[in-house]
PDB file of N, CA and C in Angstrom:
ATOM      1  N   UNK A   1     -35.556 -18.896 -43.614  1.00  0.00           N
ATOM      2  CA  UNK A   1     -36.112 -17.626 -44.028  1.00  0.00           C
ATOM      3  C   UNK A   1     -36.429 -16.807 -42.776  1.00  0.00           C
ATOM      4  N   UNK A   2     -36.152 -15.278 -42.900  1.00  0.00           N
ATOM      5  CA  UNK A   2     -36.466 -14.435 -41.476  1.00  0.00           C
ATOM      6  C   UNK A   2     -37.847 -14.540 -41.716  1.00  0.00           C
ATOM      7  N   UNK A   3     -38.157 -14.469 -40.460  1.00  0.00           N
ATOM      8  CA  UNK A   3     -39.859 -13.869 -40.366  1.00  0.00           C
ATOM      9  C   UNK A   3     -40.045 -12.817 -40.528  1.00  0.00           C
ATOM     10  N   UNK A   4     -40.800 -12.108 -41.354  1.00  0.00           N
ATOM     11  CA  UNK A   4     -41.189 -10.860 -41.790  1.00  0.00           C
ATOM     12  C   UNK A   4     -42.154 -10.502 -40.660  1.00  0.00           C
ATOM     13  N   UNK A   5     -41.927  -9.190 -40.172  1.00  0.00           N
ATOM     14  CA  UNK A   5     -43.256  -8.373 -39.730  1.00  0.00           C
ATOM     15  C   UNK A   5     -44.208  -8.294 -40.515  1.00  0.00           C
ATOM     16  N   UNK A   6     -45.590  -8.718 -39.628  1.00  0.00           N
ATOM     17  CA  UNK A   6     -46.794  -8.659 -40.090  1.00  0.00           C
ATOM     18  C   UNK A   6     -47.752  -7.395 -39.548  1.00  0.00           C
ATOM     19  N   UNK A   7     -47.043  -6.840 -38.486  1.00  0.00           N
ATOM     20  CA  UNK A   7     -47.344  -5.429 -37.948  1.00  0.00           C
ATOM     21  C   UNK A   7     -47.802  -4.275 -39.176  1.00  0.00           C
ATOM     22  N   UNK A   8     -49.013  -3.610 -38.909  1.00  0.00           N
ATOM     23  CA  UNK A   8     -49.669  -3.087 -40.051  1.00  0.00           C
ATOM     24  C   UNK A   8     -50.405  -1.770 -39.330  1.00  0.00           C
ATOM     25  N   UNK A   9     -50.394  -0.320 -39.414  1.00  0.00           N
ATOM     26  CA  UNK A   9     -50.607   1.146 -38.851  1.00  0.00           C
ATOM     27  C   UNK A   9     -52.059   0.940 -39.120  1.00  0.00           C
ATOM     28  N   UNK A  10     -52.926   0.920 -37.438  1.00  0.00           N
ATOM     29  CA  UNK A  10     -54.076   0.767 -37.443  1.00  0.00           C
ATOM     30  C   UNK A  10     -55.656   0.855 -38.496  1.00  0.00           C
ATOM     31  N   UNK A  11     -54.808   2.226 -38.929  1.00  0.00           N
ATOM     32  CA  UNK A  11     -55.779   2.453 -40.036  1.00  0.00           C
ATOM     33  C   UNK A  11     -56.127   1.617 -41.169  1.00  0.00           C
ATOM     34  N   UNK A  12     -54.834   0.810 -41.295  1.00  0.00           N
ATOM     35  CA  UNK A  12     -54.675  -0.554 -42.433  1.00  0.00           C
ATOM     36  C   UNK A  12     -55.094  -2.240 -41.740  1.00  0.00           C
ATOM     37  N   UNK A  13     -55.702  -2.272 -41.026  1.00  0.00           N
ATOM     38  CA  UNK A  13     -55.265  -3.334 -40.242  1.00  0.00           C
ATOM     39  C   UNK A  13     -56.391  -4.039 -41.387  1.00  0.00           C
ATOM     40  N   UNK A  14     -57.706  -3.367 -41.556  1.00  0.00           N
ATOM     41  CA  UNK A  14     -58.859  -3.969 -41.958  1.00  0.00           C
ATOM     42  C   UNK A  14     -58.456  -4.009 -43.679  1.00  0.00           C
ATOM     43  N   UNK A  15     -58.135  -3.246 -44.170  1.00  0.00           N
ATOM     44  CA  UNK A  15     -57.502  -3.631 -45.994  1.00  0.00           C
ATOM     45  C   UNK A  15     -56.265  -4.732 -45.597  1.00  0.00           C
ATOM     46  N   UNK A  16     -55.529  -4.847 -44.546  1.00  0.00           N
ATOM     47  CA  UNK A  16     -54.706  -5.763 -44.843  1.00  0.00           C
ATOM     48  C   UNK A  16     -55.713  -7.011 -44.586  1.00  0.00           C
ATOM     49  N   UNK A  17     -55.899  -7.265 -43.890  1.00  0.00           N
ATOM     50  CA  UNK A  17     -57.002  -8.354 -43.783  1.00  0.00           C
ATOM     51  C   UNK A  17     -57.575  -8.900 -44.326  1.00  0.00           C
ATOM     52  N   UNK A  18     -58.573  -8.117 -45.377  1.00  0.00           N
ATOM     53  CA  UNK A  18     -59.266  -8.267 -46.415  1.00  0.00           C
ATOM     54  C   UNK A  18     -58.419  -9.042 -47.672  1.00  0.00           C
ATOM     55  N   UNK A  19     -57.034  -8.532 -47.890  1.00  0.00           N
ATOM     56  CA  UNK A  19     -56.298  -8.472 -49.185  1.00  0.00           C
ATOM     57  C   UNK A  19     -55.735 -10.219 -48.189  1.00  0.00           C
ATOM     58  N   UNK A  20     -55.131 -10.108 -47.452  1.00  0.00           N
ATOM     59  CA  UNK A  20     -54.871 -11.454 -46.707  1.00  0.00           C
ATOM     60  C   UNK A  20     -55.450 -12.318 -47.069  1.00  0.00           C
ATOM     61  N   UNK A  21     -56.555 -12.007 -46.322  1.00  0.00           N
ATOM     62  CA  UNK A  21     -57.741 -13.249 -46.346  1.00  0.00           C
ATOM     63  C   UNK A  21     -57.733 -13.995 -48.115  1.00  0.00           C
ATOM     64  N   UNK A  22     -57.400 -12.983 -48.847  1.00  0.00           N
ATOM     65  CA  UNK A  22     -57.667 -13.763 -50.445  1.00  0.00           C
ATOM     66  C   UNK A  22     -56.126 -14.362 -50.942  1.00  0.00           C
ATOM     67  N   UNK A  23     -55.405 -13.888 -50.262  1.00  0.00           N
ATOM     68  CA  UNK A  23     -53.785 -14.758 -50.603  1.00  0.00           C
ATOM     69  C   UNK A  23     -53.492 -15.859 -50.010  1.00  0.00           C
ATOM     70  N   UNK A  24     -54.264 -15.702 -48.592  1.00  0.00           N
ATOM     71  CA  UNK A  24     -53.688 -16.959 -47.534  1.00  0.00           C
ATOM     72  C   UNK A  24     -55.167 -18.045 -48.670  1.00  0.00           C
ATOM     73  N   UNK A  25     -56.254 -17.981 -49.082  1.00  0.00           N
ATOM     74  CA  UNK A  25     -57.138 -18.935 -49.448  1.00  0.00           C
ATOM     75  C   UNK A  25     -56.184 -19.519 -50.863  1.00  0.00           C
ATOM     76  N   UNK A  26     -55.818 -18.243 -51.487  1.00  0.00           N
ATOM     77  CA  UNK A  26     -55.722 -19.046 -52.789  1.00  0.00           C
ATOM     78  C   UNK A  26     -53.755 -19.560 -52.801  1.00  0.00           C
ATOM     79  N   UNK A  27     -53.265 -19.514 -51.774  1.00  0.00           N
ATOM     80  CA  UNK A  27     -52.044 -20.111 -51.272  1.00  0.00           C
ATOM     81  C   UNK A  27     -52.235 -21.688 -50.827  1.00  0.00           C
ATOM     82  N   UNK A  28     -53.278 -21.483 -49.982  1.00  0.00           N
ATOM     83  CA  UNK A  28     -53.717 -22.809 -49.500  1.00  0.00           C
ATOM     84  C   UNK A  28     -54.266 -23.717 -50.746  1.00  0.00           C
ATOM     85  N   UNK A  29     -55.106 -23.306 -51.493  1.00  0.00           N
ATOM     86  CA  UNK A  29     -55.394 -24.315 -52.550  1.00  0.00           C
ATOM     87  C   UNK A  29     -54.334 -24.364 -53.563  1.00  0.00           C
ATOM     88  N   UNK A  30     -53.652 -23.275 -54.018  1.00  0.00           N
ATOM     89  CA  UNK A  30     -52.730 -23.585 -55.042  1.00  0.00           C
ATOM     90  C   UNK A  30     -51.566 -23.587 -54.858  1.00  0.00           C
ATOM     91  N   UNK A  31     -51.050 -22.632 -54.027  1.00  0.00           N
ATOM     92  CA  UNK A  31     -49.437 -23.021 -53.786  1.00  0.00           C
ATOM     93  C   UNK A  31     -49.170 -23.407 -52.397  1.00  0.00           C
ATOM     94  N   UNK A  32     -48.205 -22.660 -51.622  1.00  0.00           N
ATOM     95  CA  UNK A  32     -47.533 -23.474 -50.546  1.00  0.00           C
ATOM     96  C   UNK A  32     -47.882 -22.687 -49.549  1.00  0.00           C
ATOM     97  N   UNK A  33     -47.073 -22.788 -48.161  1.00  0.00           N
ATOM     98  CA  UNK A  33     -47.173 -22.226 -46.991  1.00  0.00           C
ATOM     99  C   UNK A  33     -45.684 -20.908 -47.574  1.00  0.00           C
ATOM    100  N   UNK A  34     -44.886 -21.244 -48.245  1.00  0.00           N
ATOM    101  CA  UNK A  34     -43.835 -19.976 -48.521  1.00  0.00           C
ATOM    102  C   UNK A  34     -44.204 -19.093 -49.147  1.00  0.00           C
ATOM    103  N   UNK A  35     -45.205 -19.052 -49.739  1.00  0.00           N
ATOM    104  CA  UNK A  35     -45.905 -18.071 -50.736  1.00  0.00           C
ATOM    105  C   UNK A  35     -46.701 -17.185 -50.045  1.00  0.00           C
ATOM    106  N   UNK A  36     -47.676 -18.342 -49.404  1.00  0.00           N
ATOM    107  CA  UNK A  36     -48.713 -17.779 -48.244  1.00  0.00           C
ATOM    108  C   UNK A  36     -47.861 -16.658 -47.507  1.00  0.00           C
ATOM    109  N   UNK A  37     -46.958 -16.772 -46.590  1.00  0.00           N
ATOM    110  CA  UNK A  37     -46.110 -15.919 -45.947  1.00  0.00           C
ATOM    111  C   UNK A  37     -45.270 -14.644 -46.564  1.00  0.00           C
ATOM    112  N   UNK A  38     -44.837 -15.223 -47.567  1.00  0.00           N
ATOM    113  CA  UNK A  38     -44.331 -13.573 -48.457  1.00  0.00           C
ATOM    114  C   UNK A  38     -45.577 -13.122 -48.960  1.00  0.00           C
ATOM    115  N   UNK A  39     -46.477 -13.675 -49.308  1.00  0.00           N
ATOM    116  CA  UNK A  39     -47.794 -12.590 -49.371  1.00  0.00           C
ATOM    117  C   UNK A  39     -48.222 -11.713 -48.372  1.00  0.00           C
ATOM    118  N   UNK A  40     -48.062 -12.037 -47.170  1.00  0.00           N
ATOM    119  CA  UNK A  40     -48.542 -11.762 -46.087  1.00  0.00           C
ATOM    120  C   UNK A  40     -47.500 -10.899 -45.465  1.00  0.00           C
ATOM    121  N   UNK A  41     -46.086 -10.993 -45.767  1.00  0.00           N
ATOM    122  CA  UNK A  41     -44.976 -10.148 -45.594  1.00  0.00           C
ATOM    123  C   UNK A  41     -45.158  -8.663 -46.429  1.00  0.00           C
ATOM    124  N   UNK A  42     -45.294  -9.270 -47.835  1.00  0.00           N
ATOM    125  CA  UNK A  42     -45.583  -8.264 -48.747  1.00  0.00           C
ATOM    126  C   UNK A  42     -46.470  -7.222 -48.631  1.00  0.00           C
ATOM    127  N   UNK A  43     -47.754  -7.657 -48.096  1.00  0.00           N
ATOM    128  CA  UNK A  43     -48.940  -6.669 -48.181  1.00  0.00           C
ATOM    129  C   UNK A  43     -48.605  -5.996 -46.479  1.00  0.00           C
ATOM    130  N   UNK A  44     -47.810  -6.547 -45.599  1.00  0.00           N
ATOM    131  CA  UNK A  44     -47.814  -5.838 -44.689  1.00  0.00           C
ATOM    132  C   UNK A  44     -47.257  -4.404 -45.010  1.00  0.00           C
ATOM    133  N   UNK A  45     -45.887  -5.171 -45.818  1.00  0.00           N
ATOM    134  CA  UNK A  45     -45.267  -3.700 -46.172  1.00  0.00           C
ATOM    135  C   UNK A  45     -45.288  -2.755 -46.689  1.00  0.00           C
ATOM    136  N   UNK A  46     -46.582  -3.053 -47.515  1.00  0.00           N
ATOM    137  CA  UNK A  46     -47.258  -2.091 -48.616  1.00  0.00           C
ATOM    138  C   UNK A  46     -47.953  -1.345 -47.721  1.00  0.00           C
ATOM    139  N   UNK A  47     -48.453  -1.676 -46.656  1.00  0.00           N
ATOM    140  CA  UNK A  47     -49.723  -1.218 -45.772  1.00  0.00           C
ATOM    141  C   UNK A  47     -48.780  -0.014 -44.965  1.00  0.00           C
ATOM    142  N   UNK A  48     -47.179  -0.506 -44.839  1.00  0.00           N
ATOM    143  CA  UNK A  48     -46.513   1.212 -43.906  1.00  0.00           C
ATOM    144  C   UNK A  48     -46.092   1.662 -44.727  1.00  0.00           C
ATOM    145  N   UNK A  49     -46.070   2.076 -46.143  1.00  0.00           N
ATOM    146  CA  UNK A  49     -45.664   2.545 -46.823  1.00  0.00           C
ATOM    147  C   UNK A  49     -46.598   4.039 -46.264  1.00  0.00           C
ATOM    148  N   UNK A  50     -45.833   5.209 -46.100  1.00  0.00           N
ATOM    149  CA  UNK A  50     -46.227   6.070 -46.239  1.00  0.00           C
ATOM    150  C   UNK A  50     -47.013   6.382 -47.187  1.00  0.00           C
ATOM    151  N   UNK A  51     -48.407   7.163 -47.193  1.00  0.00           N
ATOM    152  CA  UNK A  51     -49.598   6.952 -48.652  1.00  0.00           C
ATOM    153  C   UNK A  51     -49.174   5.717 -49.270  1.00  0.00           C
ATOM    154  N   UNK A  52     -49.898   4.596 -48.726  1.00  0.00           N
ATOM    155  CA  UNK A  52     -50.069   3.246 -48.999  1.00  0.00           C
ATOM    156  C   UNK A  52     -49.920   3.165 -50.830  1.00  0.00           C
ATOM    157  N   UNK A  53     -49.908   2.280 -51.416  1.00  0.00           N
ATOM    158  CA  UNK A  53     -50.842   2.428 -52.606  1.00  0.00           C
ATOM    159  C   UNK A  53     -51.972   1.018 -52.616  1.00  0.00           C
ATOM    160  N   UNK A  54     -51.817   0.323 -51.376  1.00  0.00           N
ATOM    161  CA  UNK A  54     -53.309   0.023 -50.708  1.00  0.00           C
ATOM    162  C   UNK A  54     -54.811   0.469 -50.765  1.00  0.00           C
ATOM    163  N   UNK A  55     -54.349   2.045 -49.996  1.00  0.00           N
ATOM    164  CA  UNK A  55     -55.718   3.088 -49.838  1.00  0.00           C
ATOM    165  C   UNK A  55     -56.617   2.652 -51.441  1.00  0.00           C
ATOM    166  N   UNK A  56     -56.178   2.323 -52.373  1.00  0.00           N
ATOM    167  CA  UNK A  56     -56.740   2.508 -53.797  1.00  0.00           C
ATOM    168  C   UNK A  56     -56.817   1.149 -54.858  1.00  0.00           C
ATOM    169  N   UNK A  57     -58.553   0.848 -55.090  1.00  0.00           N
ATOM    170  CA  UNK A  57     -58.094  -0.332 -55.773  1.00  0.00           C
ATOM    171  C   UNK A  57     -58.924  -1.289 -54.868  1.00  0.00           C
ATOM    172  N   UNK A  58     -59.086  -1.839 -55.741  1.00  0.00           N
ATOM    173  CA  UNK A  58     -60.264  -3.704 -55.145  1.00  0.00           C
ATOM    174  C   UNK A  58     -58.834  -4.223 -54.375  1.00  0.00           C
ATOM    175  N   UNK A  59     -59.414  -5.021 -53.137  1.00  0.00           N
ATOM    176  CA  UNK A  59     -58.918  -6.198 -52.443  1.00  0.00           C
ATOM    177  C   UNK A  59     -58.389  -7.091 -53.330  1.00  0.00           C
ATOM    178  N   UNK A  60     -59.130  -7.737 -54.423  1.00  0.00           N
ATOM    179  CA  UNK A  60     -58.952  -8.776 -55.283  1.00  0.00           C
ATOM    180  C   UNK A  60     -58.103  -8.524 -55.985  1.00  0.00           C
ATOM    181  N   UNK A  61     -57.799  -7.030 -56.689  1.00  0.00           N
ATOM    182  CA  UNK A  61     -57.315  -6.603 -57.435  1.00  0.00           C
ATOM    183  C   UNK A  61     -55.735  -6.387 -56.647  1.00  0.00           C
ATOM    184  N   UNK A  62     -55.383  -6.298 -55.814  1.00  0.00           N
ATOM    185  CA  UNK A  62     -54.699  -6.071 -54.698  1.00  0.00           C
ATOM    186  C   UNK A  62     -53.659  -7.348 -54.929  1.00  0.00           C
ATOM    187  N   UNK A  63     -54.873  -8.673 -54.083  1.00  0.00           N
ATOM    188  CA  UNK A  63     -54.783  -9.479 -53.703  1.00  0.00           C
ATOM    189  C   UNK A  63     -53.542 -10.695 -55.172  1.00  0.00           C
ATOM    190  N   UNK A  64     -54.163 -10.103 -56.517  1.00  0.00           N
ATOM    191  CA  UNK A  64     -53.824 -10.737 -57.587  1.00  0.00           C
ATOM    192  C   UNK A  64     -52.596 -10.200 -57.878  1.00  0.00           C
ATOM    193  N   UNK A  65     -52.010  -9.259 -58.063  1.00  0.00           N
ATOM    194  CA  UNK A  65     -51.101  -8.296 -58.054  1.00  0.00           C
ATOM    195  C   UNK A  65     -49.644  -8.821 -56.803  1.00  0.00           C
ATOM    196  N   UNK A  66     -50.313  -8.806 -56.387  1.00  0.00           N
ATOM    197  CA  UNK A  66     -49.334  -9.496 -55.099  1.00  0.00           C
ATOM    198  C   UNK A  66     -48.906 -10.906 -55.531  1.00  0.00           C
ATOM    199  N   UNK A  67     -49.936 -11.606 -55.698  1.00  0.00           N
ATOM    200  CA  UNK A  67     -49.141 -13.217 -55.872  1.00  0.00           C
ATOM    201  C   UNK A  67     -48.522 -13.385 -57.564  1.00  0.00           C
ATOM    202  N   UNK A  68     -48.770 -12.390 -58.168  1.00  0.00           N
ATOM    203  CA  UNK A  68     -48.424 -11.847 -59.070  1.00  0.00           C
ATOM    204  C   UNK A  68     -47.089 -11.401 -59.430  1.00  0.00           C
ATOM    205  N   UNK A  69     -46.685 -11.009 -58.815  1.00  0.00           N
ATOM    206  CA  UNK A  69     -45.283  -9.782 -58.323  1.00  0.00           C
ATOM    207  C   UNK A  69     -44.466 -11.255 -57.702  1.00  0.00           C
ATOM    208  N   UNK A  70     -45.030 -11.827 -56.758  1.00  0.00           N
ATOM    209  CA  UNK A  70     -44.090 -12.960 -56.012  1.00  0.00           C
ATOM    210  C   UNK A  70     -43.775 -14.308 -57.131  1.00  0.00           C
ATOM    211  N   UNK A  71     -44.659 -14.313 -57.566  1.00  0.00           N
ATOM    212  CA  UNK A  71     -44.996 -15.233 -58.776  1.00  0.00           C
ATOM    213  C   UNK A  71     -43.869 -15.038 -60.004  1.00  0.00           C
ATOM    214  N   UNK A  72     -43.541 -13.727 -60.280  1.00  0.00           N
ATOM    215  CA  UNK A  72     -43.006 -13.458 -61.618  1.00  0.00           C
ATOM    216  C   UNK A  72     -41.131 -13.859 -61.198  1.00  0.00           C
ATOM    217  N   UNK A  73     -40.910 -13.193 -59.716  1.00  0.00           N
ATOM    218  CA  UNK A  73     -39.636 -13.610 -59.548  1.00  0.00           C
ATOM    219  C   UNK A  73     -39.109 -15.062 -58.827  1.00  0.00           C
ATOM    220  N   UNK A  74     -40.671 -15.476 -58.610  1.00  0.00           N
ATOM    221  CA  UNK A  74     -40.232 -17.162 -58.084  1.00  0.00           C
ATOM    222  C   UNK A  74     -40.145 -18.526 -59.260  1.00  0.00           C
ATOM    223  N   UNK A  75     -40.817 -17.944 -60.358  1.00  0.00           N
ATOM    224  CA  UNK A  75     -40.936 -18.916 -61.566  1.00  0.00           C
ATOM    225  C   UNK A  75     -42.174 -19.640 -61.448  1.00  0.00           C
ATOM    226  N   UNK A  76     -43.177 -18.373 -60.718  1.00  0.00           N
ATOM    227  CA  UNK A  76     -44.764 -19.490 -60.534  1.00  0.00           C
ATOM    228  C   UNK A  76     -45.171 -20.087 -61.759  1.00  0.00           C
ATOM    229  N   UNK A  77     -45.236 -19.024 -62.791  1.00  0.00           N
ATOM    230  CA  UNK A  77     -45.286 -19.661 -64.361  1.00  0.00           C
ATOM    231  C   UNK A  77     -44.715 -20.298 -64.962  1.00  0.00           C
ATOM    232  N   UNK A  78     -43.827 -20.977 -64.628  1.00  0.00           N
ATOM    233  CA  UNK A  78     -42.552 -22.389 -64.910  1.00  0.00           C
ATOM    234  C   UNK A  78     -43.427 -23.456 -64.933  1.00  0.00           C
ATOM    235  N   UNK A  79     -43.831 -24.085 -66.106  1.00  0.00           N
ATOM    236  CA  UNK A  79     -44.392 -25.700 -65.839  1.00  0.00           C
ATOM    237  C   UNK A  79     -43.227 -26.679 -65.272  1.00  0.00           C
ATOM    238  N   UNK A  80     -41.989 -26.367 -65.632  1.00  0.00           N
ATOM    239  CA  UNK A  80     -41.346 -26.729 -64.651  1.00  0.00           C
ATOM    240  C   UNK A  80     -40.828 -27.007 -63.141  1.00  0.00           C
ATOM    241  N   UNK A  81     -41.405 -25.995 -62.692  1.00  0.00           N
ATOM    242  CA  UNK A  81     -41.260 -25.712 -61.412  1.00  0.00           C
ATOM    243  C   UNK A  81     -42.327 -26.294 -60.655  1.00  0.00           C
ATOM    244  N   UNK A  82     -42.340 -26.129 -59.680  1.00  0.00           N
ATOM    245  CA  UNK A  82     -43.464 -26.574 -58.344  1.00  0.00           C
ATOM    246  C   UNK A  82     -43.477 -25.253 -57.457  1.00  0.00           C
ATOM    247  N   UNK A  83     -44.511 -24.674 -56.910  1.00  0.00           N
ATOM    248  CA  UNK A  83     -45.593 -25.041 -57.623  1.00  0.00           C
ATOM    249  C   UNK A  83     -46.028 -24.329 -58.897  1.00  0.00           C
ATOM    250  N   UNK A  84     -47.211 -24.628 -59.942  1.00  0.00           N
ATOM    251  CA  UNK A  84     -46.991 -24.296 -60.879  1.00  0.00           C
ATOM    252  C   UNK A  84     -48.614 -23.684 -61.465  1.00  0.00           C
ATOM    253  N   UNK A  85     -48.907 -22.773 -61.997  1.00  0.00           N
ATOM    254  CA  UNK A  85     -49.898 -21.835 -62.197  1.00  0.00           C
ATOM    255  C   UNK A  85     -50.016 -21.362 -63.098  1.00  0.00           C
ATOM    256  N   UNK A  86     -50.845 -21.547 -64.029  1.00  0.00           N
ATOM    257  CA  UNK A  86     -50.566 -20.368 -65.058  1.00  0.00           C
ATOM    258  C   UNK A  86     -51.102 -18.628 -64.838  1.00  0.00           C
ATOM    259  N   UNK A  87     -50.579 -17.613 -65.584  1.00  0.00           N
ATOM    260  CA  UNK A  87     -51.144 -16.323 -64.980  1.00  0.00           C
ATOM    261  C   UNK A  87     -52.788 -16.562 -65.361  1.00  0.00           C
ATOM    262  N   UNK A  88     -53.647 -17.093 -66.697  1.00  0.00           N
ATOM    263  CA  UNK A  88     -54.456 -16.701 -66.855  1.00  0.00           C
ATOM    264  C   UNK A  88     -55.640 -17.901 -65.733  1.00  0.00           C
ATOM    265  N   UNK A  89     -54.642 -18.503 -65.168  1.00  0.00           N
ATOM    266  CA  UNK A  89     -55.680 -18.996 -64.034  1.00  0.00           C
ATOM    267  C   UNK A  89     -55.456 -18.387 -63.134  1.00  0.00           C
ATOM    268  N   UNK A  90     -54.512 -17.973 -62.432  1.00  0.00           N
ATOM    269  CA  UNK A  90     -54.137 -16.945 -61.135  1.00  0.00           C
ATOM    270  C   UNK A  90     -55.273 -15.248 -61.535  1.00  0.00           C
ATOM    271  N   UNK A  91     -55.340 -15.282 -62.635  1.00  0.00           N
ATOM    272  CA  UNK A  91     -56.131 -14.199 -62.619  1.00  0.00           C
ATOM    273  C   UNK A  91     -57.485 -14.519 -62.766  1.00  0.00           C
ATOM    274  N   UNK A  92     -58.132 -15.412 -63.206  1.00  0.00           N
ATOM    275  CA  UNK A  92     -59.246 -16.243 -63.490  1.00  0.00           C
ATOM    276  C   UNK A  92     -60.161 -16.305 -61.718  1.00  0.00           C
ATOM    277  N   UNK A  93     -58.635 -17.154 -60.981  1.00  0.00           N
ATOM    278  CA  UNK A  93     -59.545 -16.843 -59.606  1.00  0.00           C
ATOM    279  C   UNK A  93     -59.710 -16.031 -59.084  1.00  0.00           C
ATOM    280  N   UNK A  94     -59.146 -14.568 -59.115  1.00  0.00           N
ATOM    281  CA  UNK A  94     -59.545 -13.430 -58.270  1.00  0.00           C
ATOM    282  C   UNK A  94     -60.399 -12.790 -59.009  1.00  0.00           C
ATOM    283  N   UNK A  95     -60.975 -13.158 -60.452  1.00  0.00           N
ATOM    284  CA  UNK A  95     -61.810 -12.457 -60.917  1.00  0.00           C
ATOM    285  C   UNK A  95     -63.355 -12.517 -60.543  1.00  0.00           C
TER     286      UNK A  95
END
């Protein structure tokens, strides 16, 4: 897998952080180190998006949305799969 830039336009450094800090925790307890990293890819890129859609919106709310989005096209909700989550616990913990 390439390494994604984690580079983030000063003004974002502290919302990326924040929204981080709650993907890299709930990566570490529930899913993997590949998740952890496209989260962390993901929210970078949200953060140069010209008018973010960052600027707006809870961290948590952010934060859920994201593993959310990575979740729907990786098969996080697959009891089949590894690793495996349901949405109404993925949303349970950022609540």
């Amino acid at each position: 897998m390439k390494k994604q830039s984690l580079e983030v336009p000063n003004e974002m450094q502290q919302r990326f952080d924040a929204i981080v800090a709650l993907t890299d925790r709930f990566s570490d307890e529930k899913l993997n180190k590949e998740y952890k990293e496209l989260a962390q890819a993901l929210t970078a890129k949200l953060c140069r998006k010209r008018n973010s859609p960052l600027n707006s919106g809870s961290d948590k709310a952010w934060a859920c949305a994201i593993i959310h989005a990575l979740g729907m096209v990786n098969f996080l909700y697959d009891p089949n799969t590894q690793p495996y989550v349901t949405n109404t616990k993925l949303v349970g913990w950022f609540a």
